[in-house]
C-alpha atoms as a PDB file:
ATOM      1  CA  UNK A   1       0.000   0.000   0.000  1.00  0.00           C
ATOM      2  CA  UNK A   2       1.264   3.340  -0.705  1.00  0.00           C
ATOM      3  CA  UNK A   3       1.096   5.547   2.151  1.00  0.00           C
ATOM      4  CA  UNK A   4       2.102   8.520   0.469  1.00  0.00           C
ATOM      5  CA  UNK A   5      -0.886   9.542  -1.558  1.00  0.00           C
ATOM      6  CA  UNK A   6      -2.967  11.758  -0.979  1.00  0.00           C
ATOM      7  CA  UNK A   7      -0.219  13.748   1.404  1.00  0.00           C
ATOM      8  CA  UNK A   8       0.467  17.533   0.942  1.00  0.00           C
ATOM      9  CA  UNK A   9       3.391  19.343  -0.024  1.00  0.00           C
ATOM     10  CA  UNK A  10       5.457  22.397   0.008  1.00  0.00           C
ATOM     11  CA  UNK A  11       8.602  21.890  -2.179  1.00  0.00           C
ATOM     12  CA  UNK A  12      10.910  24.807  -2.440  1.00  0.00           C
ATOM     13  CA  UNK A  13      13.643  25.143  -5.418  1.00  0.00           C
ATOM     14  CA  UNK A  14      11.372  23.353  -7.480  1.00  0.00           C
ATOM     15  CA  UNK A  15      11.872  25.078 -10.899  1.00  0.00           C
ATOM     16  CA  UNK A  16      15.470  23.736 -11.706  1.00  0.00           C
ATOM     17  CA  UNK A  17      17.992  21.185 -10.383  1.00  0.00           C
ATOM     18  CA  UNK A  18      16.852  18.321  -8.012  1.00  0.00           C
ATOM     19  CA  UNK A  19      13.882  19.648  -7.287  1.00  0.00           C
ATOM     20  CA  UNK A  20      12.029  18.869 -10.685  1.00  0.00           C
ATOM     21  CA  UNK A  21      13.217  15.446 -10.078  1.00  0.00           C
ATOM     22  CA  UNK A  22      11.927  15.842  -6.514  1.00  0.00           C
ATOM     23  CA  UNK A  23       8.475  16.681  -7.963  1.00  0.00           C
ATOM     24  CA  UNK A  24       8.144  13.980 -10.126  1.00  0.00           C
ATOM     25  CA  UNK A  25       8.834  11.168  -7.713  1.00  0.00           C
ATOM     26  CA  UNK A  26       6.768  12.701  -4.893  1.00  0.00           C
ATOM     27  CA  UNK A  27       3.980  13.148  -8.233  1.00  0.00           C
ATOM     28  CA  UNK A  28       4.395   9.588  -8.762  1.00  0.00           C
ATOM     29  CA  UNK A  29       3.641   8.447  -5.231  1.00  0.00           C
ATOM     30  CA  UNK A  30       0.418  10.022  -5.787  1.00  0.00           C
ATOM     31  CA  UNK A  31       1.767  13.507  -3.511  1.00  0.00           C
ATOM     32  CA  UNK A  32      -0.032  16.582  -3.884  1.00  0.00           C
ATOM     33  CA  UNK A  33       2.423  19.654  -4.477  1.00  0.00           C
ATOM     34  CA  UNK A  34       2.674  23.724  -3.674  1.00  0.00           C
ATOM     35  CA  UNK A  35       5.872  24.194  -6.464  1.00  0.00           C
ATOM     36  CA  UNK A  36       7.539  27.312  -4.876  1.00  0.00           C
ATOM     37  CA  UNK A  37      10.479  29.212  -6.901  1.00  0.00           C
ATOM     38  CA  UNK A  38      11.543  32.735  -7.284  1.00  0.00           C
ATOM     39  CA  UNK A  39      10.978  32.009 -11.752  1.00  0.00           C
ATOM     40  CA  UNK A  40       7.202  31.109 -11.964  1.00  0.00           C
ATOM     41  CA  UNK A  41       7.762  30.342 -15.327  1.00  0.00           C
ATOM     42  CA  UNK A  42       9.294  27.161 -15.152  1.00  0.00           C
ATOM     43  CA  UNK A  43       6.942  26.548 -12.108  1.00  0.00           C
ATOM     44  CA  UNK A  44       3.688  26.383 -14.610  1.00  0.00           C
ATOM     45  CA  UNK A  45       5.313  24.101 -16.915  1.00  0.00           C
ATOM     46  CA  UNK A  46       6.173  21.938 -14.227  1.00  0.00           C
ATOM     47  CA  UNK A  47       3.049  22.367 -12.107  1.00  0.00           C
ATOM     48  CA  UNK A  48       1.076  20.963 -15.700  1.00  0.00           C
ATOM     49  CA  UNK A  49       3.395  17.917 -15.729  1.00  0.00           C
ATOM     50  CA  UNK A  50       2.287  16.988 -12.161  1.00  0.00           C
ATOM     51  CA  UNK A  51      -1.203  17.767 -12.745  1.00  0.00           C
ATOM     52  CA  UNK A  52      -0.803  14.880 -16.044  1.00  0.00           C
ATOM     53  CA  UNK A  53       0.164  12.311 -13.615  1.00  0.00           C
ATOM     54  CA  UNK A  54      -3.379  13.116 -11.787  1.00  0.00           C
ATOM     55  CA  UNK A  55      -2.145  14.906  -8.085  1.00  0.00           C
ATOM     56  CA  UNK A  56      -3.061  18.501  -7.264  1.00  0.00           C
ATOM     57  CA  UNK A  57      -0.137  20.790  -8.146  1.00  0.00           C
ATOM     58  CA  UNK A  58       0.110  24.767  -7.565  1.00  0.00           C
ATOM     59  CA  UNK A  59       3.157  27.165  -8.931  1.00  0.00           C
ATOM     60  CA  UNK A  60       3.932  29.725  -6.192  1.00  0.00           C
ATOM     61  CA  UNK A  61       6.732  32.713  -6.881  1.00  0.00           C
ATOM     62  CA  UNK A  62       8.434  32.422  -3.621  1.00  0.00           C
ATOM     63  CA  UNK A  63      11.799  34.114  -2.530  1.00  0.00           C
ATOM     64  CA  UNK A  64      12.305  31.964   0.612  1.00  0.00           C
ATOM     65  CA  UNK A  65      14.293  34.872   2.267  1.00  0.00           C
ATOM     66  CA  UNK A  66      11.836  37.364   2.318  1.00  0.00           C
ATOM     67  CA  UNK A  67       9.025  37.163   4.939  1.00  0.00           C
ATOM     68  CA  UNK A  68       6.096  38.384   3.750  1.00  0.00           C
ATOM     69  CA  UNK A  69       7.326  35.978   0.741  1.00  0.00           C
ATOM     70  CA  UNK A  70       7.277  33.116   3.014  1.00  0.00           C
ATOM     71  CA  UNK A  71       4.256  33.674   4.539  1.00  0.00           C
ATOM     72  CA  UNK A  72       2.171  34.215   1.442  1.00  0.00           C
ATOM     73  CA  UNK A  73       3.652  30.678   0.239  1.00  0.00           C
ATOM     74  CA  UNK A  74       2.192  28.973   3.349  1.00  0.00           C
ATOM     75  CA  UNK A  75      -1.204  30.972   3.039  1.00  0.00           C
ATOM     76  CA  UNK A  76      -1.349  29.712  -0.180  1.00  0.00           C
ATOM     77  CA  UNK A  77      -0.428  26.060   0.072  1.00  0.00           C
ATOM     78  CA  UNK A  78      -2.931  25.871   3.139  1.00  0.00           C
ATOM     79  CA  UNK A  79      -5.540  27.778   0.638  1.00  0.00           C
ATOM     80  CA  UNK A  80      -5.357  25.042  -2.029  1.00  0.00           C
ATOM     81  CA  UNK A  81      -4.604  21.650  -0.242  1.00  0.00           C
ATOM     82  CA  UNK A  82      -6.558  22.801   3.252  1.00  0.00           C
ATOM     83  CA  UNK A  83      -3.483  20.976   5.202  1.00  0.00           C
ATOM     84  CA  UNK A  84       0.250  20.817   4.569  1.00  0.00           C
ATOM     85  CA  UNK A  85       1.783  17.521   5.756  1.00  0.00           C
ATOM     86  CA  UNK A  86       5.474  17.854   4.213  1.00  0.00           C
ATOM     87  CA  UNK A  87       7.592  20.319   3.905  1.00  0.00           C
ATOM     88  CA  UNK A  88      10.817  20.345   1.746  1.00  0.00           C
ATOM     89  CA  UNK A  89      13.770  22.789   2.258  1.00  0.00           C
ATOM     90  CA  UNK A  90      15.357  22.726  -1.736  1.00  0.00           C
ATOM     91  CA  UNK A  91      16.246  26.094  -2.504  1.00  0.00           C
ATOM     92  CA  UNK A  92      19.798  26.656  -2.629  1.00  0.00           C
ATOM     93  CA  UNK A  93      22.687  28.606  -3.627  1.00  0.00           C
ATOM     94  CA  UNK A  94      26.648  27.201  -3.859  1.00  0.00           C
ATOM     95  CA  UNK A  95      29.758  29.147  -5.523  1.00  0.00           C
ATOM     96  CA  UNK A  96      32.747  27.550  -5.433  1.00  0.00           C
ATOM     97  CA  UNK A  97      35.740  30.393  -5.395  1.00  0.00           C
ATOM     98  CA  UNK A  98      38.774  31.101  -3.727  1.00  0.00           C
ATOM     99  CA  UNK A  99      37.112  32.953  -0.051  1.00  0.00           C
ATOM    100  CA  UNK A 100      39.270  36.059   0.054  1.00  0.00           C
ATOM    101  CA  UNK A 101      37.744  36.524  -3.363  1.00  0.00           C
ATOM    102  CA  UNK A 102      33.940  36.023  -2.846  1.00  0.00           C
ATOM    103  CA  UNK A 103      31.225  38.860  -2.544  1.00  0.00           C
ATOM    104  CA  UNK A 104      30.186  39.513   0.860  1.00  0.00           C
ATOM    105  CA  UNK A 105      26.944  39.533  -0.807  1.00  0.00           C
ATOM    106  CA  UNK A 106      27.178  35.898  -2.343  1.00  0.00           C
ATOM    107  CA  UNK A 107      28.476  35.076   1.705  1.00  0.00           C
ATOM    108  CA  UNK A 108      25.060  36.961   2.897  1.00  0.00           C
ATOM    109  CA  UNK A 109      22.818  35.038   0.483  1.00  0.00           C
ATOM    110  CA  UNK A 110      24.419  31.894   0.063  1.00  0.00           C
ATOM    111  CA  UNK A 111      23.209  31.560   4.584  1.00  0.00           C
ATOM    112  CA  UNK A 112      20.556  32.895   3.849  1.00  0.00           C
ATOM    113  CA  UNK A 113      18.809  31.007   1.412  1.00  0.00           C
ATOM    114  CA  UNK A 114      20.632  28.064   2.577  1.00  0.00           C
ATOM    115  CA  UNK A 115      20.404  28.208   5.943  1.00  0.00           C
ATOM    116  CA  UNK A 116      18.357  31.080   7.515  1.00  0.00           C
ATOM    117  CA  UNK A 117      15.495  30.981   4.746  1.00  0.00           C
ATOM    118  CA  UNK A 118      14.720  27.304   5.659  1.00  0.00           C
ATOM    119  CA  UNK A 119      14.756  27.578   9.364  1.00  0.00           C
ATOM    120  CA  UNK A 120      12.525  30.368   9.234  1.00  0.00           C
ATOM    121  CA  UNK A 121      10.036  28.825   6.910  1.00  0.00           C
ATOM    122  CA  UNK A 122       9.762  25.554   9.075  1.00  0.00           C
ATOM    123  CA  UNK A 123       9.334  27.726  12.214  1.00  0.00           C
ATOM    124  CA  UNK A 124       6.315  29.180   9.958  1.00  0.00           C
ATOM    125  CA  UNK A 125       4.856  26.004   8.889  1.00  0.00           C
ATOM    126  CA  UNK A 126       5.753  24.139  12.251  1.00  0.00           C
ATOM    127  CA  UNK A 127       2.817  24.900  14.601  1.00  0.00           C
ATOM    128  CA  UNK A 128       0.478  23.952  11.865  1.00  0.00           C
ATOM    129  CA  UNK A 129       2.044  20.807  11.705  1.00  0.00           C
ATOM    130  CA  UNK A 130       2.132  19.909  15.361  1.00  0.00           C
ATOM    131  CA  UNK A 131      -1.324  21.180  15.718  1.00  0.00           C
ATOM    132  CA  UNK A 132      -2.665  18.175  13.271  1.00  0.00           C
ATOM    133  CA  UNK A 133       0.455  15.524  14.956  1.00  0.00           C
ATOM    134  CA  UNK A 134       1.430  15.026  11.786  1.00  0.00           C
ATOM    135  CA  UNK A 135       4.106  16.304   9.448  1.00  0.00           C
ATOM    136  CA  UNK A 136       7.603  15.556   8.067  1.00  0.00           C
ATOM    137  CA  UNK A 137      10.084  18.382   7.628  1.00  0.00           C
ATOM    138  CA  UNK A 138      12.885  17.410   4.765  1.00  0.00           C
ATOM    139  CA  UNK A 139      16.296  19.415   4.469  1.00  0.00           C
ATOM    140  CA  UNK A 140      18.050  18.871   1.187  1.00  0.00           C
ATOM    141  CA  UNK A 141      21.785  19.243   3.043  1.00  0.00           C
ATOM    142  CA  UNK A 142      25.406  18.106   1.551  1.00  0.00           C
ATOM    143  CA  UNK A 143      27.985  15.869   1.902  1.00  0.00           C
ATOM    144  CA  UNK A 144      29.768  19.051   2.354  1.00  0.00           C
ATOM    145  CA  UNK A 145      28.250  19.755   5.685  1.00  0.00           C
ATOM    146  CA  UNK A 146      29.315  17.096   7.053  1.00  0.00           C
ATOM    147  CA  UNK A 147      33.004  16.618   5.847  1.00  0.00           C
ATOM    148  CA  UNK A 148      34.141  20.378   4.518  1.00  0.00           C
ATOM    149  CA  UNK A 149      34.474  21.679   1.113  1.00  0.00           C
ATOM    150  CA  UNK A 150      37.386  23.653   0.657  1.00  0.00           C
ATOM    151  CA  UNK A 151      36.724  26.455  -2.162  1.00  0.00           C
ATOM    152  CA  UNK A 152      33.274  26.561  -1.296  1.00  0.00           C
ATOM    153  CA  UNK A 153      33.677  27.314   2.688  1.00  0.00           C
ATOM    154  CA  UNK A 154      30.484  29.658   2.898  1.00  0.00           C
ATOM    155  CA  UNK A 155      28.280  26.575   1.050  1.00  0.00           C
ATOM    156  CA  UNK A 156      29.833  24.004   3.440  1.00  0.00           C
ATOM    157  CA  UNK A 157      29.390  25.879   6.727  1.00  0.00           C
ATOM    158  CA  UNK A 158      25.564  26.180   5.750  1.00  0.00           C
ATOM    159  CA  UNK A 159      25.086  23.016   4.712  1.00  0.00           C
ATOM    160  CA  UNK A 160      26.477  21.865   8.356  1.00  0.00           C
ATOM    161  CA  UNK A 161      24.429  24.488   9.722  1.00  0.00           C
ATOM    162  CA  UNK A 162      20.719  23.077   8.568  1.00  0.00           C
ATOM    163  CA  UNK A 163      22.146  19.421   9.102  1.00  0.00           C
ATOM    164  CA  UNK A 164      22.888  20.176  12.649  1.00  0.00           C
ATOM    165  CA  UNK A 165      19.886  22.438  12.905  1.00  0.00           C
ATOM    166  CA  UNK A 166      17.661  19.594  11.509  1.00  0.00           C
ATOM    167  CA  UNK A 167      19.164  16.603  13.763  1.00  0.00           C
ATOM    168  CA  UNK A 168      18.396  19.141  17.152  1.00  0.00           C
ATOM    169  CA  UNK A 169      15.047  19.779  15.477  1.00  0.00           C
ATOM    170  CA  UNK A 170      14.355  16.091  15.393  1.00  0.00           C
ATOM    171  CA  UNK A 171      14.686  15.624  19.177  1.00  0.00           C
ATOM    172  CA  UNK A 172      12.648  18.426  19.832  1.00  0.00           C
ATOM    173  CA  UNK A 173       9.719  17.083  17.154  1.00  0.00           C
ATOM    174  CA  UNK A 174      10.376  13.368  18.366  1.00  0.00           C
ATOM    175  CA  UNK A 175       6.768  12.806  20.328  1.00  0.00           C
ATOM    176  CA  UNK A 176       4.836  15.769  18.514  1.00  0.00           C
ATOM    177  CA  UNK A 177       4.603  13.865  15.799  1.00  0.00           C
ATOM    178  CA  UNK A 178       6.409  15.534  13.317  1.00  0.00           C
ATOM    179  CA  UNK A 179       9.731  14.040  11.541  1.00  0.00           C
ATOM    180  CA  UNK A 180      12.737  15.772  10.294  1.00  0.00           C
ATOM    181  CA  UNK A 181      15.190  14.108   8.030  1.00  0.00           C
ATOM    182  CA  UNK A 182      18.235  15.550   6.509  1.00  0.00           C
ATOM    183  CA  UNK A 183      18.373  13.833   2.990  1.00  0.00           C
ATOM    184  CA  UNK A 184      22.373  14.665   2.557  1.00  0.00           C
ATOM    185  CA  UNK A 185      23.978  13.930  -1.349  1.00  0.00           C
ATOM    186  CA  UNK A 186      27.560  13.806  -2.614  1.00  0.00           C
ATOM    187  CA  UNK A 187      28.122  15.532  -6.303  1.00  0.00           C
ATOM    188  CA  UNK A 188      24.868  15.017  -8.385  1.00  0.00           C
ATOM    189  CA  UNK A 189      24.812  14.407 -12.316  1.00  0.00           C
ATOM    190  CA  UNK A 190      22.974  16.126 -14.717  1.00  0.00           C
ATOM    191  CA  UNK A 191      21.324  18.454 -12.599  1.00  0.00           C
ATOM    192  CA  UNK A 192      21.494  20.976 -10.047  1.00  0.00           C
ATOM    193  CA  UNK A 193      24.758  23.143  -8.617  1.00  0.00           C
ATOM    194  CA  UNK A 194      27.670  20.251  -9.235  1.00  0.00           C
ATOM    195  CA  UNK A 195      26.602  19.947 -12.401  1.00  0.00           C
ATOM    196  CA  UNK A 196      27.025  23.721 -13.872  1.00  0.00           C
ATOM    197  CA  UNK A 197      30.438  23.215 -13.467  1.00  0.00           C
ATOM    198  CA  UNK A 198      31.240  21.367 -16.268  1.00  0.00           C
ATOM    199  CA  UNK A 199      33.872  19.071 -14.848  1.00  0.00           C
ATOM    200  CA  UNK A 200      32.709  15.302 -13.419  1.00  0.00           C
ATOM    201  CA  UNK A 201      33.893  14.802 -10.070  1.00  0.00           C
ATOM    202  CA  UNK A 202      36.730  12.662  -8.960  1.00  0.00           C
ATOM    203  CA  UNK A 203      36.171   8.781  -9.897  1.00  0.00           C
ATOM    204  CA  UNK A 204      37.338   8.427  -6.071  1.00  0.00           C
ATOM    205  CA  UNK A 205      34.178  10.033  -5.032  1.00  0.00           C
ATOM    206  CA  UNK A 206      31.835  10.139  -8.152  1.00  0.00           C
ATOM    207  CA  UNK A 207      28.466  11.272  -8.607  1.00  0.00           C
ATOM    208  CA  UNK A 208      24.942  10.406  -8.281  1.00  0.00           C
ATOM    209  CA  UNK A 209      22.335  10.646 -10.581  1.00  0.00           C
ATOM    210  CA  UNK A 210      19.134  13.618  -9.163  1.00  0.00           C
ATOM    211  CA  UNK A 211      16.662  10.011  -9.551  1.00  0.00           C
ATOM    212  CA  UNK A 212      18.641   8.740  -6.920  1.00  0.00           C
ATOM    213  CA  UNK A 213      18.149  12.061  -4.593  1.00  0.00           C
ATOM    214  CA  UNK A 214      14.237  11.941  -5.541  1.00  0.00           C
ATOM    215  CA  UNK A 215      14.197   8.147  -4.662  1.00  0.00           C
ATOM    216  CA  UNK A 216      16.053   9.200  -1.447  1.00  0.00           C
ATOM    217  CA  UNK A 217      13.593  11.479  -0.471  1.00  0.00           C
ATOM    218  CA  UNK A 218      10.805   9.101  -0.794  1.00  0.00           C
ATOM    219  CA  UNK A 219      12.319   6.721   1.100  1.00  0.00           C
ATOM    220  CA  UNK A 220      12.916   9.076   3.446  1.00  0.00           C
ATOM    221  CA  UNK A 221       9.050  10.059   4.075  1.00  0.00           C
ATOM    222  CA  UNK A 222       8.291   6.540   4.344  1.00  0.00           C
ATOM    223  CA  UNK A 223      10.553   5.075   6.119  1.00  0.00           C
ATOM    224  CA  UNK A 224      11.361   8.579   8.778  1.00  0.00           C
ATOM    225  CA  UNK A 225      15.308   8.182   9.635  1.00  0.00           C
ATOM    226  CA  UNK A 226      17.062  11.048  11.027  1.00  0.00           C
ATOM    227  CA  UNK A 227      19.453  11.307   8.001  1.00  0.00           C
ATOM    228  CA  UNK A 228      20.262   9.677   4.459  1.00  0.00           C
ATOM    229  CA  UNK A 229      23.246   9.791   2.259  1.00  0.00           C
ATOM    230  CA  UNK A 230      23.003   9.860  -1.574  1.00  0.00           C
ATOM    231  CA  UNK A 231      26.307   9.021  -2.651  1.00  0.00           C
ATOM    232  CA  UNK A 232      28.531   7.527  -5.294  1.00  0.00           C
ATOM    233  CA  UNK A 233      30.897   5.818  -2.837  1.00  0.00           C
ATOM    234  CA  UNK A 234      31.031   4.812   0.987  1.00  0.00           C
ATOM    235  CA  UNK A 235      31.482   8.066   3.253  1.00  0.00           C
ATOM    236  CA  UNK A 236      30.354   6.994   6.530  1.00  0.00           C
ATOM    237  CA  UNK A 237      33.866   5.670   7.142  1.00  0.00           C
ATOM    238  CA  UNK A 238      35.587   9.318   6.037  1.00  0.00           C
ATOM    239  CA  UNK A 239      32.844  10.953   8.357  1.00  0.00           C
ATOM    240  CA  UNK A 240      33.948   8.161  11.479  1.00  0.00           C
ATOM    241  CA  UNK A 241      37.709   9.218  10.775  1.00  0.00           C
ATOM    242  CA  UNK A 242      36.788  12.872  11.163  1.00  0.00           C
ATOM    243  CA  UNK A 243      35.418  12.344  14.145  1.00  0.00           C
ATOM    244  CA  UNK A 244      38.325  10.598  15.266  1.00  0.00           C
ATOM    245  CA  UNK A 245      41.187  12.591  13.464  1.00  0.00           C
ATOM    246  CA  UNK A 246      40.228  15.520  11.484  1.00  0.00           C
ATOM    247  CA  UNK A 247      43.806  15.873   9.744  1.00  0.00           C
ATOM    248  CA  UNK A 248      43.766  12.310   8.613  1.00  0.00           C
ATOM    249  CA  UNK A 249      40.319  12.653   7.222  1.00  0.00           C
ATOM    250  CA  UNK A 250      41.658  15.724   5.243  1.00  0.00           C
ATOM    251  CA  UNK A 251      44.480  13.846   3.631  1.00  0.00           C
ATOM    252  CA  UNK A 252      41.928  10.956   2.632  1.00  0.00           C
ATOM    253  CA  UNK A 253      40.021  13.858   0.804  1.00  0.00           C
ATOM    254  CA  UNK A 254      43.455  15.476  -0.776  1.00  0.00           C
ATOM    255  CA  UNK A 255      44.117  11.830  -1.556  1.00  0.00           C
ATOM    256  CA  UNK A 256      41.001  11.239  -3.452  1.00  0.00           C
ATOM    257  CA  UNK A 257      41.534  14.349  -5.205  1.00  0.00           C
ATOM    258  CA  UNK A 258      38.817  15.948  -3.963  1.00  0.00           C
ATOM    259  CA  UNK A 259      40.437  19.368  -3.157  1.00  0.00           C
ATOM    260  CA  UNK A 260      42.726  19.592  -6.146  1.00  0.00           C
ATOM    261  CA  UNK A 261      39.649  19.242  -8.074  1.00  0.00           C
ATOM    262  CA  UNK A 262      37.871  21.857  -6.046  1.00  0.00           C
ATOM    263  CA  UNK A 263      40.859  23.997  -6.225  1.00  0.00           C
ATOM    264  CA  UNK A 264      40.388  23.963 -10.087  1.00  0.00           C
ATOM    265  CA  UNK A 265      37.107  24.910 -10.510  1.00  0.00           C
ATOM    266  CA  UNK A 266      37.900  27.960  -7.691  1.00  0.00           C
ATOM    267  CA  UNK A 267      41.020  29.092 -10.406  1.00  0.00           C
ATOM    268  CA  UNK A 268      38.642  28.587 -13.619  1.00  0.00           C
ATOM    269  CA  UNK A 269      36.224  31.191 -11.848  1.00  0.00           C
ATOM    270  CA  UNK A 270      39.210  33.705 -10.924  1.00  0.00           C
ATOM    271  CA  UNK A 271      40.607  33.576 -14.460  1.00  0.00           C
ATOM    272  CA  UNK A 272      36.923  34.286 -16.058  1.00  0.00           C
ATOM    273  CA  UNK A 273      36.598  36.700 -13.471  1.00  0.00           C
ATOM    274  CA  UNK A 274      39.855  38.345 -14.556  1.00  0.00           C
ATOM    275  CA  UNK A 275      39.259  38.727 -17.957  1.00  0.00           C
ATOM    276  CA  UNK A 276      38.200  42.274 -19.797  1.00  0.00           C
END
């Protein structure tokens, strides 16, 4: 039996990147869907696709760091599905770039649509949720969170931000009846930030495809663990060294060629940058 249809949802990010893929598969389980994206464009186009595969689907302009933005995405989600019973943190921003370089701006809204934005929308949403007993929050984090990314410090240090943020949340939610998993991916294929770049990651790491994320965040609703990884290769056992030695779990990632590639793609923005 599928337990997921039927079941409302907010999905932020959805125009681009993972979060079309996100759409489908939550489409598929038979999910109903508030689309929310700053281009409402590409939010019609996919809201029609979802309506095809016969679930309730709404485009929403959102810019998840304003307020009043925020607040008007709720009011409307509530407006059209009468209930909202997920809620998943997408939106994101990443720059990889040498950090005595970056724009204090990018720094600014890099946290705050990747960290701040999210927290604020869930403390929006969550009453509603643990008024009904019933709701599962979803944070799209990184692999970066949880074991650095050099040349992309200000992405990393929010990613680690919502993942920690989301675990204490999780405690706090544990018999209110609302869930909070951190659904956590390595480089992703074809779509989304990693794959802009135009380089494939290191074969010592390698990608995943943005099904495999989607999948991951199904399983994640139905099955309710605190966190999942989406990656290529093992990482729980570079995330155990860390604990134990940070140094030695840097030279496993300068070793894997991680932050030579990293380092590359930081130098390939300077020289563009650099140009007349």
């Amino acid at each position: 039996m599928n337990e997921l249809a039927g079941l409302n949802a907010i999905l932020t990010g959805a125009s681009g990147g993972i979060g079309t893929y996100i759409a489908r598969a939550l489409a598929m389980q038979g999910v109903n869907l508030v689309l929310a994206a700053r281009s409402v464009d590409k939010l019609e186009t996919l809201a029609g696709e979802m309506r095809a595969l016969g679930v309730t689907a709404e485009a929403v302009a959102c810019d998840v760091c304003d307020e009043d933005s925020r607040q008007a995405l709720i009011a409307r989600a509530i407006e059209v599905l009468g209930h909202v019973d997920i809620l998943i943190n997408n939106a994101g921003v990443e720059e990889v770039v040498h950090f005595e370089l970056q724009d204090p701006e990018m720094i600014r809204a890099t946290i705050d649509t990747n960290l701040l934005a999210p927290m604020l929308l869930t403390r929006s949403l969550l009453p509603h949720m643990i008024e009904r007993n019933s709701g599962h929050v979803i944070n799209i984090s990184s692999l970066s969170g949880r074991t650095g990314m050099p040349y992309g410090s200000a992405y990393a240090g929010s990613k680690a931000g919502i993942a920690e943020w989301g675990l204490s949340l999780a405690v706090e939610m544990k018999d209110r009846g609302v869930a909070v998993t951190n659904v956590i991916p390595g480089f992703v294929s074809d779509a989304g930030m990693h794959a802009r770049k135009g380089r494939p990651a290191p074969n010592a790491i390698g990608e995943v495809t943005p099904e495999k994320v989607a999948a991951a965040v199904v399983k994640a609703l139905n099955k309710k663990p605190l966190e999942i990884f989406v990656t290529k290769r093992p990482v729980k056992p570079l995330i155990a060294l860390k604990a134990l030695s940070t140094n030695a779990a840097l030279k496993v990632g300068e070793t894997m060629g991680v932050v030579s590639y990293l380092r590359t793609l930081a130098d390939d923005r300077a020289r563009k940058n650099q140009k007349p």
